[in-house]
C-alpha atoms as a PDB file:
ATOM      1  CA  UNK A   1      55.584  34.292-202.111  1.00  0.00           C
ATOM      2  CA  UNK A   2      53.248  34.378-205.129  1.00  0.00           C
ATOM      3  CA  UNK A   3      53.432  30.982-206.244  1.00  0.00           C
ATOM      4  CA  UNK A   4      49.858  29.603-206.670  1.00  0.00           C
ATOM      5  CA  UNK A   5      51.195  26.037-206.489  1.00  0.00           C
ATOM      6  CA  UNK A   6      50.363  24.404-202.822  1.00  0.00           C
ATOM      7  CA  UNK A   7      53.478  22.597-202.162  1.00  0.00           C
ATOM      8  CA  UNK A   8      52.250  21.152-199.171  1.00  0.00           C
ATOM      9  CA  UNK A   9      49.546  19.159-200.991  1.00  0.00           C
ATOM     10  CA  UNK A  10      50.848  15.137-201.040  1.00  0.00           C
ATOM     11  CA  UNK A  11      49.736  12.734-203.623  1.00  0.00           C
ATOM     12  CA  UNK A  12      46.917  10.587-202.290  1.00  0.00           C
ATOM     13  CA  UNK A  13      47.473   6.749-201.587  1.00  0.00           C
ATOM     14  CA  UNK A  14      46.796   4.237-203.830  1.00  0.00           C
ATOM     15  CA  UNK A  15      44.136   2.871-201.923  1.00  0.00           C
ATOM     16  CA  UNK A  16      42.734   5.999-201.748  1.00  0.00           C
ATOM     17  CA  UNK A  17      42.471   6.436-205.718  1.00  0.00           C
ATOM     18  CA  UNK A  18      41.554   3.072-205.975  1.00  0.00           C
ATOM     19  CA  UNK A  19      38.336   3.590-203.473  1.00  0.00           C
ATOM     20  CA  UNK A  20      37.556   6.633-205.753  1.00  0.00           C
ATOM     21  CA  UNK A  21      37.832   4.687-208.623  1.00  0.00           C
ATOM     22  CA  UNK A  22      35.536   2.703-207.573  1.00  0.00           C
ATOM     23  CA  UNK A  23      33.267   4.978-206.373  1.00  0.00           C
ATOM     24  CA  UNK A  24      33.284   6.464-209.895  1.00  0.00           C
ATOM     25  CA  UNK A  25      32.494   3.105-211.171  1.00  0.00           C
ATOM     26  CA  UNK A  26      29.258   2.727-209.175  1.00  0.00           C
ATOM     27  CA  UNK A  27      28.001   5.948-210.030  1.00  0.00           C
ATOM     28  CA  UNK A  28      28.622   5.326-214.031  1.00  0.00           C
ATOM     29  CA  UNK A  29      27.064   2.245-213.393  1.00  0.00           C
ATOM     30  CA  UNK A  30      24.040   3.241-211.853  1.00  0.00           C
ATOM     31  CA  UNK A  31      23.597   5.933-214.974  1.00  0.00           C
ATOM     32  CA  UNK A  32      24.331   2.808-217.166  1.00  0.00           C
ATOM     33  CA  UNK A  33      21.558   1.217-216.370  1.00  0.00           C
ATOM     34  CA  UNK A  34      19.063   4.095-216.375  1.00  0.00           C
ATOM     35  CA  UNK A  35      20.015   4.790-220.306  1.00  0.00           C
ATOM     36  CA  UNK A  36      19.853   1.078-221.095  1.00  0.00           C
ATOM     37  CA  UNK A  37      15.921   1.402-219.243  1.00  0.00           C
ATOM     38  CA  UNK A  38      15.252   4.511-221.087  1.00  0.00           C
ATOM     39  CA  UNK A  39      17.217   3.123-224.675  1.00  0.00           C
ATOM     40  CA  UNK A  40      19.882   6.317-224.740  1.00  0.00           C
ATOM     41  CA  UNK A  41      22.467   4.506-227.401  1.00  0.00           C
ATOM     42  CA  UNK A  42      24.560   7.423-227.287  1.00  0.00           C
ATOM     43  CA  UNK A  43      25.050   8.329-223.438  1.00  0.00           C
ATOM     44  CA  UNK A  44      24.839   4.266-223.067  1.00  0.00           C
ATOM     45  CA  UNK A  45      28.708   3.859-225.666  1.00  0.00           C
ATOM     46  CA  UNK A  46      29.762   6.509-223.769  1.00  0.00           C
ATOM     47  CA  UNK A  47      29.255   5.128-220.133  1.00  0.00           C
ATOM     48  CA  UNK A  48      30.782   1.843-221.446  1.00  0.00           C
ATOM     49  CA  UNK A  49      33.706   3.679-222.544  1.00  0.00           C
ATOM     50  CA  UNK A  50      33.817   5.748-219.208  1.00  0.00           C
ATOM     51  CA  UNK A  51      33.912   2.680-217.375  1.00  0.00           C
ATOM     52  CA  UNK A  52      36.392   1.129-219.646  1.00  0.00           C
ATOM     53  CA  UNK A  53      38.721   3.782-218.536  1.00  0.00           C
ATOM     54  CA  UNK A  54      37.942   3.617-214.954  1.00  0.00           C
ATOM     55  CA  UNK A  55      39.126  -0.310-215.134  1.00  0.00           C
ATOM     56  CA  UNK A  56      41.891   1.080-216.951  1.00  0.00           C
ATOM     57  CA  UNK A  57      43.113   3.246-214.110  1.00  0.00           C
ATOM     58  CA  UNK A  58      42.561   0.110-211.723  1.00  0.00           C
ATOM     59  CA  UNK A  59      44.799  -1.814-213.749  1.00  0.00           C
ATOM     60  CA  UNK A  60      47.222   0.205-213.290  1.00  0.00           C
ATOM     61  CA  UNK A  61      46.740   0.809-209.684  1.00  0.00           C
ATOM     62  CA  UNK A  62      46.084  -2.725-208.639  1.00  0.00           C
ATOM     63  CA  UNK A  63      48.928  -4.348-210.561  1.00  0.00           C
ATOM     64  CA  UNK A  64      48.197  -7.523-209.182  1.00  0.00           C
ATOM     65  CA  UNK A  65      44.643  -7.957-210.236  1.00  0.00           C
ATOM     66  CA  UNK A  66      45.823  -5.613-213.422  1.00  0.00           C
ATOM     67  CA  UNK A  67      44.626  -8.984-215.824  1.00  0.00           C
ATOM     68  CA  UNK A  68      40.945  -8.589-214.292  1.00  0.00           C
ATOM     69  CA  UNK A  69      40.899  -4.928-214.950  1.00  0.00           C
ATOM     70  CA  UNK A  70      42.321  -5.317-218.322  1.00  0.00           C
ATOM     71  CA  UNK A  71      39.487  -8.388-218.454  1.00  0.00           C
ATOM     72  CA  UNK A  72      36.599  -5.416-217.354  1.00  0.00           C
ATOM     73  CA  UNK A  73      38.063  -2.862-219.661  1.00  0.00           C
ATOM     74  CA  UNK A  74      38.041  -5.202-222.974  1.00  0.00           C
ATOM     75  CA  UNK A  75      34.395  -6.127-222.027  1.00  0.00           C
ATOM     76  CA  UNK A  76      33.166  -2.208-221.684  1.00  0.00           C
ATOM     77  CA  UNK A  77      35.088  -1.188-224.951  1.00  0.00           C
ATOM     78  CA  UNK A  78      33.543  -4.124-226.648  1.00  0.00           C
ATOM     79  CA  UNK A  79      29.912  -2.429-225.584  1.00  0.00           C
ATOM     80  CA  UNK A  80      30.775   0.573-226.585  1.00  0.00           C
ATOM     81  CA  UNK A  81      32.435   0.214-229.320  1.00  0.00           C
ATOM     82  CA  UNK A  82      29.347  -2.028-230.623  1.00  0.00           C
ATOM     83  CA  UNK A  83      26.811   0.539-229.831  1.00  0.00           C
ATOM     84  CA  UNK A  84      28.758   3.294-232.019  1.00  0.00           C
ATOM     85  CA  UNK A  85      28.668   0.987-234.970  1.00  0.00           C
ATOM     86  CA  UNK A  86      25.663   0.423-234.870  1.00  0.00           C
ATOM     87  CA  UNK A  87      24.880   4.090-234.561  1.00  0.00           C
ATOM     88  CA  UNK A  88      26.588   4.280-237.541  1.00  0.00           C
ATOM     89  CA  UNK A  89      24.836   1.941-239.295  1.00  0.00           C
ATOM     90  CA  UNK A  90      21.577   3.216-238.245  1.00  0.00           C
ATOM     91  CA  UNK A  91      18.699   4.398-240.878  1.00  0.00           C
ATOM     92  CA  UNK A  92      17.240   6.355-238.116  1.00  0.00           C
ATOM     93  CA  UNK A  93      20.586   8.756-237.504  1.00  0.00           C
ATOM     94  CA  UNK A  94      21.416  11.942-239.349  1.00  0.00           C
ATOM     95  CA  UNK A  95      24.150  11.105-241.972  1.00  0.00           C
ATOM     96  CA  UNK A  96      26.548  13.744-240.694  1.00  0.00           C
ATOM     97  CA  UNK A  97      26.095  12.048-236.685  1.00  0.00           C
ATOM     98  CA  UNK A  98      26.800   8.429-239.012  1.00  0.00           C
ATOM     99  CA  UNK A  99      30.358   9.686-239.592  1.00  0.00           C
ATOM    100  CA  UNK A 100      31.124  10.951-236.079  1.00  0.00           C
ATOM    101  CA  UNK A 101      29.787   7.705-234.874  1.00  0.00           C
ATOM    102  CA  UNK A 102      31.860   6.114-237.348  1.00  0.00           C
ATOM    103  CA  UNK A 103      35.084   8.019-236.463  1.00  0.00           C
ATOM    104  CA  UNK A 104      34.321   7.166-232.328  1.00  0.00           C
ATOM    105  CA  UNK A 105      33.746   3.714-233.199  1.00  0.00           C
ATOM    106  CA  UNK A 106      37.378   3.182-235.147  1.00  0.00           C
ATOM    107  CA  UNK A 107      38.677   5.233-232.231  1.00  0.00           C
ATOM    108  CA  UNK A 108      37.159   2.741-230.008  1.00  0.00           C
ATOM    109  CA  UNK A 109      38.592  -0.442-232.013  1.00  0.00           C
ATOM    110  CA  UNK A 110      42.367   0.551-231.917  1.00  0.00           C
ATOM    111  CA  UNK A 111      41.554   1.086-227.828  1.00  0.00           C
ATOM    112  CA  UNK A 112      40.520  -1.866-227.858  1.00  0.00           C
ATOM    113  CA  UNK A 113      43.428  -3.709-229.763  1.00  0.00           C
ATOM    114  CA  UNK A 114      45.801  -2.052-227.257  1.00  0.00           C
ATOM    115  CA  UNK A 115      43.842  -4.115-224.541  1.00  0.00           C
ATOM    116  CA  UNK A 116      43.924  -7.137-226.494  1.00  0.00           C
ATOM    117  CA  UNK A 117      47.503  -7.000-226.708  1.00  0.00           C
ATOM    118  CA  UNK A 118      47.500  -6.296-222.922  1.00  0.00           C
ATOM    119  CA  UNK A 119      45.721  -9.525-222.490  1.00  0.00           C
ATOM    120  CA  UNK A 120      47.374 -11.600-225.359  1.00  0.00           C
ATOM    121  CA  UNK A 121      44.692 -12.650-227.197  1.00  0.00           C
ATOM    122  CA  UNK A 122      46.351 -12.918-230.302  1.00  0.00           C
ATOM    123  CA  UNK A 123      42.994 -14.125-232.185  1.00  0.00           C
ATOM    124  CA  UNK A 124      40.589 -11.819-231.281  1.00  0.00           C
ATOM    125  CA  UNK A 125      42.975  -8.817-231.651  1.00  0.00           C
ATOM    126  CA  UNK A 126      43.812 -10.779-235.225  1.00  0.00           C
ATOM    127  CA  UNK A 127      40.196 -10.861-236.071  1.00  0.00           C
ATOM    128  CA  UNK A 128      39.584  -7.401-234.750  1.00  0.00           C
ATOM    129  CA  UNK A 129      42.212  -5.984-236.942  1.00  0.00           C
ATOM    130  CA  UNK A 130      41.212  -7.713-240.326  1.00  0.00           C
ATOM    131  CA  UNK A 131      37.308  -6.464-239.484  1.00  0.00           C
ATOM    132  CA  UNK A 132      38.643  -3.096-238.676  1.00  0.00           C
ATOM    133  CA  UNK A 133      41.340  -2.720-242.165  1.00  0.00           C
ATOM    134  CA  UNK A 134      38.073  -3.247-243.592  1.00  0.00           C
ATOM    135  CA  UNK A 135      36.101  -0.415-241.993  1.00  0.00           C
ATOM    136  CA  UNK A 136      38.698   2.059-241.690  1.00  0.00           C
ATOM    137  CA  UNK A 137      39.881   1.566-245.283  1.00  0.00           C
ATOM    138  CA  UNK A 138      36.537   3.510-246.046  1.00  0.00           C
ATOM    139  CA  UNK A 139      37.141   6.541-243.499  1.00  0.00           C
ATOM    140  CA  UNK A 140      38.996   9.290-244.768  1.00  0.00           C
ATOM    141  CA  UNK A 141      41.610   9.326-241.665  1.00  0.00           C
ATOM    142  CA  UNK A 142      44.144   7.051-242.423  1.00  0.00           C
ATOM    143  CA  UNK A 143      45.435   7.002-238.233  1.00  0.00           C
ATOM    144  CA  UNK A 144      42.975   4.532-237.347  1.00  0.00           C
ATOM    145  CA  UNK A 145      44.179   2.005-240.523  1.00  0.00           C
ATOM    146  CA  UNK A 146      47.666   3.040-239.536  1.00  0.00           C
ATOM    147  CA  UNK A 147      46.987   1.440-236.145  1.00  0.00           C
ATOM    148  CA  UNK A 148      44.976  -1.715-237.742  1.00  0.00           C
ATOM    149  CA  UNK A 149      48.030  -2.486-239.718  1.00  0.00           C
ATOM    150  CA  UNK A 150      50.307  -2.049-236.522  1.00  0.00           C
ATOM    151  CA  UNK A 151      48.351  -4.791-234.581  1.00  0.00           C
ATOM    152  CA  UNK A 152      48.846  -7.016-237.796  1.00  0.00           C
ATOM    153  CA  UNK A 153      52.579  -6.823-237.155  1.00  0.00           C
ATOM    154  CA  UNK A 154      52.527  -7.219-233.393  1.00  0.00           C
ATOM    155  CA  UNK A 155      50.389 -10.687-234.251  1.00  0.00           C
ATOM    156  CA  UNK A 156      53.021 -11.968-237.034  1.00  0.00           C
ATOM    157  CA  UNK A 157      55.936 -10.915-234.347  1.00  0.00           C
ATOM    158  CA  UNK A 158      54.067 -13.081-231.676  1.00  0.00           C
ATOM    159  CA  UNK A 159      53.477 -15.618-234.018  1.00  0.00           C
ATOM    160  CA  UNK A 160      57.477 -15.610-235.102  1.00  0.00           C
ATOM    161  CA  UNK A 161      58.214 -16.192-231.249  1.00  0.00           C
ATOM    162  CA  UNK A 162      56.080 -19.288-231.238  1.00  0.00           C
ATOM    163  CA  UNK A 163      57.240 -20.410-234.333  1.00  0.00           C
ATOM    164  CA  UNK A 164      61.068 -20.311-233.374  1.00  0.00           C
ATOM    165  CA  UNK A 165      60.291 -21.554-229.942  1.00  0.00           C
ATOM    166  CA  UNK A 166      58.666 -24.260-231.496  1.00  0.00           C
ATOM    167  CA  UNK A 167      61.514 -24.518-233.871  1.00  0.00           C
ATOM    168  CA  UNK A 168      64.031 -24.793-230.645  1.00  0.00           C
ATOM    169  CA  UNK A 169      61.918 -27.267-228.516  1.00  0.00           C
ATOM    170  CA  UNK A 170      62.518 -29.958-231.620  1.00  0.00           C
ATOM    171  CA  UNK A 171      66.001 -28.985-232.058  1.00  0.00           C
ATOM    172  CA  UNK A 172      66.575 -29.950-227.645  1.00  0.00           C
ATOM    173  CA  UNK A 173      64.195 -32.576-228.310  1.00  0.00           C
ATOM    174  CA  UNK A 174      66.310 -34.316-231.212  1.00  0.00           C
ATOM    175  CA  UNK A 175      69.967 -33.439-229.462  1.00  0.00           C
ATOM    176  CA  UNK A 176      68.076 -35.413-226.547  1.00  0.00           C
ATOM    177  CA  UNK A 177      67.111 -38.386-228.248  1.00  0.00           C
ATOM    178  CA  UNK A 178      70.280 -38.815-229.980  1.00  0.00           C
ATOM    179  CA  UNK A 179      72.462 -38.517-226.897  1.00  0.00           C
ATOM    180  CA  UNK A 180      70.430 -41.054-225.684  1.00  0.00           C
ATOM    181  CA  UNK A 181      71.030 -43.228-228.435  1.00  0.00           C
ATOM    182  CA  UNK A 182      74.513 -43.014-228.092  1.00  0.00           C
END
């Protein structure tokens, strides 16, 4: 009758997103490199951070080379996340554009930390948060500190689990050695 909705429309395949995916990828890449030629900080953070996403949707398309993704996506955020602070830092940007680079840039960190965590690198995503507490502390939205504080806790969890599995290897290890001293 009147419905608008095409029911008869099916979902495409994976390996049809995927190939479109990657298509996108290309193209953002190609544009990439014109704005790095032509020194464009602003459209070059925000083709990183396109491209971040577009590894992002391969992960979870491709679950079995999801790591690599996650590996691509880390690297782009990184980029981008680097050129928007240093937009922000910038003598040669309009204070009010140092704030909304600011604001992208803590946006950018706590996408980041999400990948981190993806990946398990309990270090950098350690180091990440104590640099970003430090940044954020100075914006006036407390979300992005909110988040900061939430990757601290996911690290001390993590680093509970070692510590008890650590804990539990010597306990086997000594309940071992003296039943074999027995």
């Amino acid at each position: 009758g009147g419905d608008c909705y095409d029911r008869s429309l099916k979902p495409q395949p994976i390996e049809m997103r995927v190939e479109l995916v990657k298509q996108a990828i290309e193209k953002y890449q190609e544009s990439l490199v014109i704005c790095q030629t032509i020194a464009e900080k602003t459209a070059e953070g925000t083709l990183n951070y396109c491209l971040s996403l577009c590894h992002h949707r391969l992960a979870l398309l491709e679950s079995s080379k999801a790591r690599e993704h996650w590996q691509e996506e880390e690297e782009y955020l990184s980029n981008s996340r680097q050129i928007f602070e240093n937009l922000s830092n910038s003598r040669q940007i309009f204070e009010e554009n140092k704030d909304e680079y600011a604001e992208i840039a803590a946006k950018l960190r706590n996408e980041l930390g999400g990948v981190l965590q993806h990946l398990e690198k309990w270090p950098e995503l350690a180091q990440l948060a104590a640099d970003s507490i430090a940044l954020d502390s100075q914006l006036q939205n407390p979300l992005p500190l909110a988040q900061d504080y939430s990757f601290q806790a996911k690290i001390a969890i993590e680093k509970a689990k070692e510590t008890k599995e650590k804990q539990e290897e010597i306990l086997e290890a000594r309940k071992a050695a003296s039943l074999a001293l027995q």
